[in-house]
PDB file of N, CA and C in Angstrom:
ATOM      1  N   UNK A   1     -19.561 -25.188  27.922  1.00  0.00           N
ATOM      2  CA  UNK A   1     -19.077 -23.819  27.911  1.00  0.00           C
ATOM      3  C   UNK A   1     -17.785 -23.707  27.089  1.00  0.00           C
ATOM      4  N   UNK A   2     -17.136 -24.702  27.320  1.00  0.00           N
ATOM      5  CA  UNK A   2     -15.472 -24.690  26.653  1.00  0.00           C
ATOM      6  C   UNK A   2     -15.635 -24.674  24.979  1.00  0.00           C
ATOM      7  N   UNK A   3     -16.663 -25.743  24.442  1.00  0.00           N
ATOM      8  CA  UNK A   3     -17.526 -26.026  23.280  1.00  0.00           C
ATOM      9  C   UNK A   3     -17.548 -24.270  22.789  1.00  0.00           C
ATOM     10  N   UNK A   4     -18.232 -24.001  23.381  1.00  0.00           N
ATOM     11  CA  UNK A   4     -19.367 -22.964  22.524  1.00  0.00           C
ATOM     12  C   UNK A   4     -18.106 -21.739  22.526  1.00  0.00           C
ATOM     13  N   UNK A   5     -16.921 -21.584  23.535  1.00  0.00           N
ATOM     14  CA  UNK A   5     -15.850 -20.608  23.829  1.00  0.00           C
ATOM     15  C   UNK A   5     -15.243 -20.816  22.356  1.00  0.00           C
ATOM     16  N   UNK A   6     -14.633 -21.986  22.045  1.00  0.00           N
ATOM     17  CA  UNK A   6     -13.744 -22.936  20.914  1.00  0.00           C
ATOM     18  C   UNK A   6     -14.809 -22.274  19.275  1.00  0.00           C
ATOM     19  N   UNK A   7     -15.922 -22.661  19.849  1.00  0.00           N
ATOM     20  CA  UNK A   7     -16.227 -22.174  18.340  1.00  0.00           C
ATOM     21  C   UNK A   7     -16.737 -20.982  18.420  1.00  0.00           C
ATOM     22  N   UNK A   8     -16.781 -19.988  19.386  1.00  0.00           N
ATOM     23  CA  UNK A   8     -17.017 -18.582  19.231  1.00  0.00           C
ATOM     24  C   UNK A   8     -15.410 -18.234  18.519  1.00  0.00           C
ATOM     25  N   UNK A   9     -14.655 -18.722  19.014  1.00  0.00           N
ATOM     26  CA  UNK A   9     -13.281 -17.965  18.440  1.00  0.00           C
ATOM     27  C   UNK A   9     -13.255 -18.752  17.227  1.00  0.00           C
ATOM     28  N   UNK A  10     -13.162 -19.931  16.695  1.00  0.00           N
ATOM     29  CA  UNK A  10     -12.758 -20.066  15.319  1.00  0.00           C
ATOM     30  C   UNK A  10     -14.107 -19.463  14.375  1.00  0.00           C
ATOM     31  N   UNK A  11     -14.723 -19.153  14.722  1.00  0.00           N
ATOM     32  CA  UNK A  11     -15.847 -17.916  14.208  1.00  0.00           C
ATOM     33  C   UNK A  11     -15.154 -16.604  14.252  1.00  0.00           C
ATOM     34  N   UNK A  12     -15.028 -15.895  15.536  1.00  0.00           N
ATOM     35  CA  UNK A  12     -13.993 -14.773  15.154  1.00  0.00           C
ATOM     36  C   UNK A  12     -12.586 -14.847  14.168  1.00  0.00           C
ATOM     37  N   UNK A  13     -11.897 -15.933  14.075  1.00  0.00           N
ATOM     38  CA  UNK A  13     -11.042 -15.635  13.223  1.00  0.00           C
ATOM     39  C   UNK A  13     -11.136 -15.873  12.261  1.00  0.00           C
ATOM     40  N   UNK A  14     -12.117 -16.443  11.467  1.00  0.00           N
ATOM     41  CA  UNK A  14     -12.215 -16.638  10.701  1.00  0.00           C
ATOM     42  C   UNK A  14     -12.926 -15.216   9.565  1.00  0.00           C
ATOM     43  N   UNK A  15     -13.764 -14.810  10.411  1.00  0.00           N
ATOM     44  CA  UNK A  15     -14.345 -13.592   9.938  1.00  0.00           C
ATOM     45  C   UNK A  15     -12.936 -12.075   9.695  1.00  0.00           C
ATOM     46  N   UNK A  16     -11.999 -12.408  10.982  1.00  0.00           N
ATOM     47  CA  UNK A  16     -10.930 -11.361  10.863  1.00  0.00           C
ATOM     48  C   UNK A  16     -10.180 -11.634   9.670  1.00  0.00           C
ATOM     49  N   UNK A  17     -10.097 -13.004   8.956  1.00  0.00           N
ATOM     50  CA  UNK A  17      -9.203 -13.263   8.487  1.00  0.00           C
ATOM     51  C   UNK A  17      -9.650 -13.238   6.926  1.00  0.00           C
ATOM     52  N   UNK A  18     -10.653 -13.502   6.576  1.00  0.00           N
ATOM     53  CA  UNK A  18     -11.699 -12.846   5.479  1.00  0.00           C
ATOM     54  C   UNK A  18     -12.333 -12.110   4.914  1.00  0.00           C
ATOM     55  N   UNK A  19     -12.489 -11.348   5.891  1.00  0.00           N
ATOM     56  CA  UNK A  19     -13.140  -9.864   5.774  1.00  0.00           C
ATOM     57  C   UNK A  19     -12.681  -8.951   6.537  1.00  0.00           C
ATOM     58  N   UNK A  20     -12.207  -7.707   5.574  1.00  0.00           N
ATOM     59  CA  UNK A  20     -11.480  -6.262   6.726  1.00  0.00           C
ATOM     60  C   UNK A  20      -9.755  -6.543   6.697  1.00  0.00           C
ATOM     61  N   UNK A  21      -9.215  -7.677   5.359  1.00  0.00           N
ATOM     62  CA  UNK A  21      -8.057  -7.604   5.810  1.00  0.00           C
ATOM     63  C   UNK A  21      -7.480  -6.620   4.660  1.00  0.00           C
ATOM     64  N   UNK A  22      -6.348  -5.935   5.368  1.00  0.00           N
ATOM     65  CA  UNK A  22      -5.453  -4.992   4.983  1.00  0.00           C
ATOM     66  C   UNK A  22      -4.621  -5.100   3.913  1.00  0.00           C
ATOM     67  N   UNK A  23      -5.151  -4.407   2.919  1.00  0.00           N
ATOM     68  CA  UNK A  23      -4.311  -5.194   1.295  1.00  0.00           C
ATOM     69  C   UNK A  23      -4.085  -4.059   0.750  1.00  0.00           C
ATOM     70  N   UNK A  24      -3.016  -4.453  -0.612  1.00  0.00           N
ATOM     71  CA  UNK A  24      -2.696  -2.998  -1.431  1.00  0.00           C
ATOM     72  C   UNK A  24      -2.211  -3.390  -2.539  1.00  0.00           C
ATOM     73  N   UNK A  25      -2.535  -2.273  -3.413  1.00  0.00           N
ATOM     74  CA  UNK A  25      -2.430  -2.830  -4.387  1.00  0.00           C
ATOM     75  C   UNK A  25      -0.909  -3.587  -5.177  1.00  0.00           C
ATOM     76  N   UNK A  26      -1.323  -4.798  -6.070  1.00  0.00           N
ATOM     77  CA  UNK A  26       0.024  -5.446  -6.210  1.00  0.00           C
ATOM     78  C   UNK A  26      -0.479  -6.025  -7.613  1.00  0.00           C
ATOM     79  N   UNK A  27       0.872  -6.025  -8.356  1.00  0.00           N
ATOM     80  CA  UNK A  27       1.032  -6.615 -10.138  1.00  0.00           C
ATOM     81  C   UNK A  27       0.524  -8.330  -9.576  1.00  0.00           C
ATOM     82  N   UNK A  28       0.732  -8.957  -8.551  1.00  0.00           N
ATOM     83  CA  UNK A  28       0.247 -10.836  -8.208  1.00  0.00           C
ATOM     84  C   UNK A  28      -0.797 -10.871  -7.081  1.00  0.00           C
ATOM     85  N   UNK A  29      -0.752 -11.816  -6.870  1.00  0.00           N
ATOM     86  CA  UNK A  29      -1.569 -11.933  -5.922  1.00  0.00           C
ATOM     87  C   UNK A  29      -1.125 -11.485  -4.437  1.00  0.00           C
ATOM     88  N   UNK A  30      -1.930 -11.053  -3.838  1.00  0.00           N
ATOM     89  CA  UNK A  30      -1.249 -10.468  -2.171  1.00  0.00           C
ATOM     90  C   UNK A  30      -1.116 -11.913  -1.149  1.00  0.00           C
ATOM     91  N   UNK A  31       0.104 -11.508  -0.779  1.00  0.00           N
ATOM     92  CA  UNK A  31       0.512 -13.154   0.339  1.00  0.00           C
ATOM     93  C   UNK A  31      -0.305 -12.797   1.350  1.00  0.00           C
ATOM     94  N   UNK A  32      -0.423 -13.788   1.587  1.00  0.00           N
ATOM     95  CA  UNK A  32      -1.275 -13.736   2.978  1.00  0.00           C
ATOM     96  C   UNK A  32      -0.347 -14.053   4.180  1.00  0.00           C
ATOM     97  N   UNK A  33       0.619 -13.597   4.185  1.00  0.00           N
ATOM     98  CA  UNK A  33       1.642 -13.561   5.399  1.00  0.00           C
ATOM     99  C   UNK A  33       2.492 -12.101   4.931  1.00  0.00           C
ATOM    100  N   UNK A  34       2.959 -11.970   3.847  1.00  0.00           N
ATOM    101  CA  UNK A  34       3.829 -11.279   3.534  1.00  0.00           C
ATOM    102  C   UNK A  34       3.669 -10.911   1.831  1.00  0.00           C
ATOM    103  N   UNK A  35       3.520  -9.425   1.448  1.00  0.00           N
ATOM    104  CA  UNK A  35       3.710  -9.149   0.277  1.00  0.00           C
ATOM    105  C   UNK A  35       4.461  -7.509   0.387  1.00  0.00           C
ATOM    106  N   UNK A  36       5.404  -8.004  -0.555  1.00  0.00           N
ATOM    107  CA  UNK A  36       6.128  -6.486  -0.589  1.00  0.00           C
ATOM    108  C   UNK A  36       6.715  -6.643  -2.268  1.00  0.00           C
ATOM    109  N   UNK A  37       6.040  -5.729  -2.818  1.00  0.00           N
ATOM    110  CA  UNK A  37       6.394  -5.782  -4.346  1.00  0.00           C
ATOM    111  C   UNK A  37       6.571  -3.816  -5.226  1.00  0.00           C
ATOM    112  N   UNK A  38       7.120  -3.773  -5.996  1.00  0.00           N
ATOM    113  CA  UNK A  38       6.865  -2.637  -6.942  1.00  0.00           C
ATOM    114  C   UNK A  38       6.331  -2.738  -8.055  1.00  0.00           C
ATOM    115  N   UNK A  39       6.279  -1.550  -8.450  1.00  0.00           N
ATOM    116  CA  UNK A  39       6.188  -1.540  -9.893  1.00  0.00           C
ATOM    117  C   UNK A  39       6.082  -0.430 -10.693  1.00  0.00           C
ATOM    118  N   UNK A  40       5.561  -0.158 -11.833  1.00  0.00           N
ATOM    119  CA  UNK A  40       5.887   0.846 -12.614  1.00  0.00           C
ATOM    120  C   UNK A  40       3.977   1.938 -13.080  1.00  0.00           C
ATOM    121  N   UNK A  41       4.309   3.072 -12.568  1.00  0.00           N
ATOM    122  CA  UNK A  41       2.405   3.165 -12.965  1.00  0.00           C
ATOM    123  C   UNK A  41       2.895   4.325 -14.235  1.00  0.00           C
ATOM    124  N   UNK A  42       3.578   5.054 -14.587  1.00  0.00           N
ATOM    125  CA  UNK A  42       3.458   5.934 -15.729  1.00  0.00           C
ATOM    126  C   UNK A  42       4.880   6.439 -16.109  1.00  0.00           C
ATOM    127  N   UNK A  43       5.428   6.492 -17.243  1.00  0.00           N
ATOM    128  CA  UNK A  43       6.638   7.090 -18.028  1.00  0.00           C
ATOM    129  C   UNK A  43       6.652   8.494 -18.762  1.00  0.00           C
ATOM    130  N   UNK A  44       7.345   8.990 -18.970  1.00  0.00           N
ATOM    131  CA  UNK A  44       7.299  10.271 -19.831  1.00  0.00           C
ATOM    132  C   UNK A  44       8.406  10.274 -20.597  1.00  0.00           C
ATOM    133  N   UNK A  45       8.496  11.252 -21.942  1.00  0.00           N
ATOM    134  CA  UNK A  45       9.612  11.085 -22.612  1.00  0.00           C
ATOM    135  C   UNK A  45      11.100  11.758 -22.031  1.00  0.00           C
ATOM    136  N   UNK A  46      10.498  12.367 -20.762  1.00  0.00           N
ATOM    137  CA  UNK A  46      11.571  13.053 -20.145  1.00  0.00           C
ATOM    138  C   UNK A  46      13.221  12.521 -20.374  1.00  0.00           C
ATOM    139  N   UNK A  47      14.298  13.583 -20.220  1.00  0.00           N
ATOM    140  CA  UNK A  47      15.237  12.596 -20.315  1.00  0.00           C
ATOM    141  C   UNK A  47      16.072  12.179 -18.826  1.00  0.00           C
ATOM    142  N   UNK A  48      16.006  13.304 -18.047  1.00  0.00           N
ATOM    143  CA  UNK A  48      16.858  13.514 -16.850  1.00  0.00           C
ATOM    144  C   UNK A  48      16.070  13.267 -16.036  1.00  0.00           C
ATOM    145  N   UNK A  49      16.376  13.307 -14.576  1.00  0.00           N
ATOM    146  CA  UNK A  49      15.679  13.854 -13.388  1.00  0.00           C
ATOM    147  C   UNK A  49      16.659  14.068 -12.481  1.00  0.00           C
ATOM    148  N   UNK A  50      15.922  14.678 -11.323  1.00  0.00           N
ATOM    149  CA  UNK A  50      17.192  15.223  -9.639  1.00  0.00           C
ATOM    150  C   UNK A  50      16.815  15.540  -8.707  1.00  0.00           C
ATOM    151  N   UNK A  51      14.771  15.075  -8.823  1.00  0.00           N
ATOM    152  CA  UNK A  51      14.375  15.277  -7.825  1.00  0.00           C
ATOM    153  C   UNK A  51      13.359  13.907  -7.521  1.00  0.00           C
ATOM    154  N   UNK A  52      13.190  13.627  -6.287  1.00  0.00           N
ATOM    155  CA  UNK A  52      12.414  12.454  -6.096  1.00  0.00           C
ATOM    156  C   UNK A  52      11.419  12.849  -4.917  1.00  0.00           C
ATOM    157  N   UNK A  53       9.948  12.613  -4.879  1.00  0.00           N
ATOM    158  CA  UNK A  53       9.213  12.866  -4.171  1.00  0.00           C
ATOM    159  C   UNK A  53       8.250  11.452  -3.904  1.00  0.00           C
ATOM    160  N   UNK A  54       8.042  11.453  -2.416  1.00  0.00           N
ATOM    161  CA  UNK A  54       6.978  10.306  -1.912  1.00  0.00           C
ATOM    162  C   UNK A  54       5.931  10.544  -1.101  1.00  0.00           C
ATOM    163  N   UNK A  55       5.258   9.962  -1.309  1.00  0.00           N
ATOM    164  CA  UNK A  55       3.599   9.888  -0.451  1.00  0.00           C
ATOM    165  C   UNK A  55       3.078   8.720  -0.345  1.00  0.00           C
ATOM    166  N   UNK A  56       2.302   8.252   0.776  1.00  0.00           N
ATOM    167  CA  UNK A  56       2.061   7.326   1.269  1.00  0.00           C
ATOM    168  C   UNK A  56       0.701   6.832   1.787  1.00  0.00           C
ATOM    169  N   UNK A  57       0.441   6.274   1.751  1.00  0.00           N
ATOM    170  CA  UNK A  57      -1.044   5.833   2.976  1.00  0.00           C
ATOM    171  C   UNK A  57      -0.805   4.601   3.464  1.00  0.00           C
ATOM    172  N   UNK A  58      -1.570   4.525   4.412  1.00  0.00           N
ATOM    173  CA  UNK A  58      -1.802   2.964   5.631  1.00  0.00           C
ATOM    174  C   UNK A  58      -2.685   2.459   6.128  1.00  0.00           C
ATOM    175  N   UNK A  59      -2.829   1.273   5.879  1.00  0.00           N
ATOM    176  CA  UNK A  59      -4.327   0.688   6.497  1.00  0.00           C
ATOM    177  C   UNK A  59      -4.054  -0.095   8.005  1.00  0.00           C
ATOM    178  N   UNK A  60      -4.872  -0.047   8.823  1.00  0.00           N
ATOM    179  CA  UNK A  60      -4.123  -1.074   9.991  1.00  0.00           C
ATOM    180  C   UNK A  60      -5.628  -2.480  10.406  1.00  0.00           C
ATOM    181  N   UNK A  61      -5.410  -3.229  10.383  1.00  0.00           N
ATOM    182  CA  UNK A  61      -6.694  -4.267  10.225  1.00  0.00           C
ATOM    183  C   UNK A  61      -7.894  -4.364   9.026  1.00  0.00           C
ATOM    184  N   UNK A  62      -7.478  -3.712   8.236  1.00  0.00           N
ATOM    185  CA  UNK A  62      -8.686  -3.116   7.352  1.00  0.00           C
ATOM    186  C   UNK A  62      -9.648  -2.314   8.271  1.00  0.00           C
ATOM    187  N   UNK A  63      -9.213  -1.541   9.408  1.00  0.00           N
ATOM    188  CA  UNK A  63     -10.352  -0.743  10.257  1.00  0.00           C
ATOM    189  C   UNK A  63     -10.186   0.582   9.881  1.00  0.00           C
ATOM    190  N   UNK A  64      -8.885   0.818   9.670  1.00  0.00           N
ATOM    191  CA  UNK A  64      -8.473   2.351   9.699  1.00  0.00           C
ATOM    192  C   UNK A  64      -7.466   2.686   8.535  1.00  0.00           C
ATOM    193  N   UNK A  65      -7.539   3.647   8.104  1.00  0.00           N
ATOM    194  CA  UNK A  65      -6.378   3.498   6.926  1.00  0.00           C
ATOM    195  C   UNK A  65      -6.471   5.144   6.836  1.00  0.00           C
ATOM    196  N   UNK A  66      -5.444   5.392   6.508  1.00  0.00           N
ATOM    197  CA  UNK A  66      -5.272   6.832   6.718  1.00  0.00           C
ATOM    198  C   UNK A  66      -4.162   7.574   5.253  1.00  0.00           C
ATOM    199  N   UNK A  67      -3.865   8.840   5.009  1.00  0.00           N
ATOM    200  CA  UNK A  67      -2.694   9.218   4.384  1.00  0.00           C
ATOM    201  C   UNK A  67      -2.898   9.879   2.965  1.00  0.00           C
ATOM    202  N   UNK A  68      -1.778  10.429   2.098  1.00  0.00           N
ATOM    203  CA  UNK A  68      -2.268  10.683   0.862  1.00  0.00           C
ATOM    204  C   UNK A  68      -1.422   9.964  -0.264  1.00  0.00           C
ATOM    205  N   UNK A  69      -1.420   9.082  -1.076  1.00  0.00           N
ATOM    206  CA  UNK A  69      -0.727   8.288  -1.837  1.00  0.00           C
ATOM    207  C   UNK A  69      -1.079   8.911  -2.773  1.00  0.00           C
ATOM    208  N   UNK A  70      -0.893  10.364  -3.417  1.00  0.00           N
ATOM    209  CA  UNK A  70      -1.352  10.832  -4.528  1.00  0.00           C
ATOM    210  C   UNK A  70       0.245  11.250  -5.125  1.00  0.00           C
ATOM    211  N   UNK A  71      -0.148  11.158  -6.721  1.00  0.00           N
ATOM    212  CA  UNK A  71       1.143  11.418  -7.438  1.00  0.00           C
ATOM    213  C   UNK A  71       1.414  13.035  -7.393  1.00  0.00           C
ATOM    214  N   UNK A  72       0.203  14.200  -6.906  1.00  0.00           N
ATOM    215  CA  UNK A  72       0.388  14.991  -6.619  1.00  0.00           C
ATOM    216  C   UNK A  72       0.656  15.445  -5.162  1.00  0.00           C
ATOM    217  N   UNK A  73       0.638  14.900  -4.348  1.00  0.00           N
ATOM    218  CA  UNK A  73       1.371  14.928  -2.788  1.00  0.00           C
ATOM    219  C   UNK A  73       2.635  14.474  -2.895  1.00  0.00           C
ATOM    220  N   UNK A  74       3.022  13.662  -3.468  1.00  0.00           N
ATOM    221  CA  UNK A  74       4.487  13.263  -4.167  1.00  0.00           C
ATOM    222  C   UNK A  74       5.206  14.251  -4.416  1.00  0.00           C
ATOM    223  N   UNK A  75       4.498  15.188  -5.831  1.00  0.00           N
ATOM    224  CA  UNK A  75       5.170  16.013  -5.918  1.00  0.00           C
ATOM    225  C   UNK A  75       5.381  17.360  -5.380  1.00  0.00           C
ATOM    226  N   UNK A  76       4.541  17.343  -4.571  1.00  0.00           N
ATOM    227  CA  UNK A  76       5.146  18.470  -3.542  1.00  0.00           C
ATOM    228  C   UNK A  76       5.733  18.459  -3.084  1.00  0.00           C
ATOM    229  N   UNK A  77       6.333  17.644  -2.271  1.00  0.00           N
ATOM    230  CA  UNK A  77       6.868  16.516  -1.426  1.00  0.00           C
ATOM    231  C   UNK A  77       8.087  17.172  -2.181  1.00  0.00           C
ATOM    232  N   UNK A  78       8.334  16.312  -3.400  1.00  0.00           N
ATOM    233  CA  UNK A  78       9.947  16.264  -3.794  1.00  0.00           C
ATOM    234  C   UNK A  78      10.115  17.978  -4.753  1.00  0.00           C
ATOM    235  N   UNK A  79       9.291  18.652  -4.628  1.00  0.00           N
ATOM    236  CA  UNK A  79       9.318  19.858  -5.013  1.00  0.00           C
ATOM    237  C   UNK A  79       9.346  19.665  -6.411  1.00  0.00           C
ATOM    238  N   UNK A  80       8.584  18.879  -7.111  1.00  0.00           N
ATOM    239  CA  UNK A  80       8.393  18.312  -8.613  1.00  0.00           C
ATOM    240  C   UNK A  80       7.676  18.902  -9.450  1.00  0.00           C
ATOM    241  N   UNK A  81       8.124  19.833 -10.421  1.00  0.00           N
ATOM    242  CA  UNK A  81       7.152  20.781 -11.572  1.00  0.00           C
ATOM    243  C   UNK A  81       6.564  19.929 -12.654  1.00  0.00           C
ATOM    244  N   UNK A  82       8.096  18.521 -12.953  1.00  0.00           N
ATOM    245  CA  UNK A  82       8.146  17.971 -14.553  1.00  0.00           C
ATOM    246  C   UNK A  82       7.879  16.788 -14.004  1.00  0.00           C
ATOM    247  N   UNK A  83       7.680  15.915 -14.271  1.00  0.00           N
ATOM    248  CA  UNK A  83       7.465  14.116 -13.873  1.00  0.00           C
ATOM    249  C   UNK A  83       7.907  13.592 -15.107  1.00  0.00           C
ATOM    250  N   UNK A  84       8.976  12.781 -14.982  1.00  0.00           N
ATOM    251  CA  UNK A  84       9.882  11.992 -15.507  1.00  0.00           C
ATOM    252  C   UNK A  84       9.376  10.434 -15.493  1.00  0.00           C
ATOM    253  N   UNK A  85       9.115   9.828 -14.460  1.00  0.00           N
ATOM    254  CA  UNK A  85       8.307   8.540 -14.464  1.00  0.00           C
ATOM    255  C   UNK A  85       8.300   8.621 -12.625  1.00  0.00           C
ATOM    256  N   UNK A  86       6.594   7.887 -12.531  1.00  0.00           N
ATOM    257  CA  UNK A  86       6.192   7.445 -11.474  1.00  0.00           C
ATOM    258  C   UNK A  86       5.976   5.498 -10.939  1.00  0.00           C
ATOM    259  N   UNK A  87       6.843   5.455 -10.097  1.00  0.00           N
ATOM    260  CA  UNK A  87       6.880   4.358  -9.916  1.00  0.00           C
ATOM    261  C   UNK A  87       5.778   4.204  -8.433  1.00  0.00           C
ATOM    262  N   UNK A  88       5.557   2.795  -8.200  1.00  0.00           N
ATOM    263  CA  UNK A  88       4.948   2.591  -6.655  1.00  0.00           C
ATOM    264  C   UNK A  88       5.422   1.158  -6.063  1.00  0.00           C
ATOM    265  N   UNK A  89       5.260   1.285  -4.283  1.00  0.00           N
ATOM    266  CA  UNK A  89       5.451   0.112  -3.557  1.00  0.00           C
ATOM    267  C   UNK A  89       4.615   0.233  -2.866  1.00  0.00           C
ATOM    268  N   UNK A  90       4.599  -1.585  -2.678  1.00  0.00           N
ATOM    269  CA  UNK A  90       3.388  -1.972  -1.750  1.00  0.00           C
ATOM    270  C   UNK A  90       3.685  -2.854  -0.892  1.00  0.00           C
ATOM    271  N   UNK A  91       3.355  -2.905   0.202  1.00  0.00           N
ATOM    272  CA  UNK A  91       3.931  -3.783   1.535  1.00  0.00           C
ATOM    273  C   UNK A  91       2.535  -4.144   2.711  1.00  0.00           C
ATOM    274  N   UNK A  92       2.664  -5.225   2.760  1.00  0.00           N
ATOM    275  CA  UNK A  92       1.361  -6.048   3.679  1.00  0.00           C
ATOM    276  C   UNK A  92       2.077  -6.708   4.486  1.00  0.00           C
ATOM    277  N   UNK A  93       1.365  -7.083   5.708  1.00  0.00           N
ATOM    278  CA  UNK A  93       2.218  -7.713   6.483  1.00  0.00           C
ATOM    279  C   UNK A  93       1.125  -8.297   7.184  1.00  0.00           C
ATOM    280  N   UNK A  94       0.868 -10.108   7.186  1.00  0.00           N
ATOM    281  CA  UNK A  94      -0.329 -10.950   8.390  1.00  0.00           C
ATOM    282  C   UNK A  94      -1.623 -10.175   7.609  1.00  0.00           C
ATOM    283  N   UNK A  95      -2.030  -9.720   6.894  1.00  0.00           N
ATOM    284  CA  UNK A  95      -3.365  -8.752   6.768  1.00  0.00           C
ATOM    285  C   UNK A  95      -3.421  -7.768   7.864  1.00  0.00           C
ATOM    286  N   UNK A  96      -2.370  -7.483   8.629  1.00  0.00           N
ATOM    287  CA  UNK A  96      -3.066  -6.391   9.785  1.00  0.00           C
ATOM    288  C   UNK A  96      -2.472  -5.227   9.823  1.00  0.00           C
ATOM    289  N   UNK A  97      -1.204  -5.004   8.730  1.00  0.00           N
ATOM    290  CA  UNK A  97      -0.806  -3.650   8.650  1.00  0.00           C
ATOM    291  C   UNK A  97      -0.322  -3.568   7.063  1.00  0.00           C
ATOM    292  N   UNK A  98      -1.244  -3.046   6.453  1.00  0.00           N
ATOM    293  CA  UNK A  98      -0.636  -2.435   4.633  1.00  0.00           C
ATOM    294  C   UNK A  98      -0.465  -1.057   4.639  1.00  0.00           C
ATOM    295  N   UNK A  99       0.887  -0.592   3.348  1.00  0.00           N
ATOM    296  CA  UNK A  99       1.471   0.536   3.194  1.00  0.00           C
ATOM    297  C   UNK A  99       1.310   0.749   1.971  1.00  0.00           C
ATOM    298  N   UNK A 100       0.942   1.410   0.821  1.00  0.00           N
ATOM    299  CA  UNK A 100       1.016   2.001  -0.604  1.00  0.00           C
ATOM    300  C   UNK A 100       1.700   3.186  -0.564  1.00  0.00           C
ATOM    301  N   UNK A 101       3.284   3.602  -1.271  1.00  0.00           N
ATOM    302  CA  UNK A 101       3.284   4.340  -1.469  1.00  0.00           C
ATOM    303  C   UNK A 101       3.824   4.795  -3.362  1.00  0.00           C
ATOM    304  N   UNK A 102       3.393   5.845  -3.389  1.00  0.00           N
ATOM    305  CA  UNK A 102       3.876   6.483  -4.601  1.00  0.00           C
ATOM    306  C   UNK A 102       5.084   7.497  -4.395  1.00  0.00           C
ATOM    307  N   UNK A 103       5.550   6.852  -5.863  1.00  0.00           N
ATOM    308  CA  UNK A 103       7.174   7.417  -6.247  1.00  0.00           C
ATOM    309  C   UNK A 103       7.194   8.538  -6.847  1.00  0.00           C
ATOM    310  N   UNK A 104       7.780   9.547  -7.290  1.00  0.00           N
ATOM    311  CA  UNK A 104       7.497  10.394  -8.343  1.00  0.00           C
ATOM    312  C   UNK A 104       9.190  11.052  -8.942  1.00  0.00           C
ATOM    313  N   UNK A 105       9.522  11.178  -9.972  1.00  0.00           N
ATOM    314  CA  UNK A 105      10.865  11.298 -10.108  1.00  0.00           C
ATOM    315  C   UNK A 105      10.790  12.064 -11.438  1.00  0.00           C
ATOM    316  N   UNK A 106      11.388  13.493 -11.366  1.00  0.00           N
ATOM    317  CA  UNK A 106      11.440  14.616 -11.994  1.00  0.00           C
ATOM    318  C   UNK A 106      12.352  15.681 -11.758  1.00  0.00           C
ATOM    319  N   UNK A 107      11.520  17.013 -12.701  1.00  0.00           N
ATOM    320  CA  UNK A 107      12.421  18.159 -12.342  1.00  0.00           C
ATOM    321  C   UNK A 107      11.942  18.921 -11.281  1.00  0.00           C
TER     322      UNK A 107
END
């Protein structure tokens, strides 16, 4: 019984830990303990900006993931007409909770 308990679970984790885990997007590879990185998704010739707007989404186990990470929820958000450059971050944590959000920085 103890047998068959032992390898029912390294069967379950193994499957949790392979499939359904919680990732986002990233410029390297995603840690598998910890990834938190930025980066850059679009520029404009703009010269200024003074307004900054964010939006977000979340995954929790790879079961559920929710939110709007759009560069246009952004800019509502920061009350944004002009877009100056859009940046993004990404944050994972164990595979069981990831965050994407988008930057947006304008008039």
């Amino acid at each position: 019984m103890k047998k068959n308990l032992t390898f029912f679970l390294i069967i379950s984790f193994s499957a949790l830990v392979l499939t359904g885990c919680a990732f986002v997007a990233s410029p390297v590879s995603n840690g598998m303990i910890y990834t938190g990185v930025s980066g850059p998704v679009a520029a404009t010739a703009g010269d200024t900006y003074s307004k900054v707007g964010e939006s977000s989404c979340i995954a929790v186990l790879g079961i559920v993931s929710a939110g709007d990470a759009s560069i246009n929820a952004a800019m509502k958000k920061g009350g944004i007409t002009k877009i100056h450059h859009v940046d993004y971050k990404s944050t994972s944590i164990l595979c069981l909770f990831a965050k994407f959000t988008t930057i947006v920085y304008g008039e």
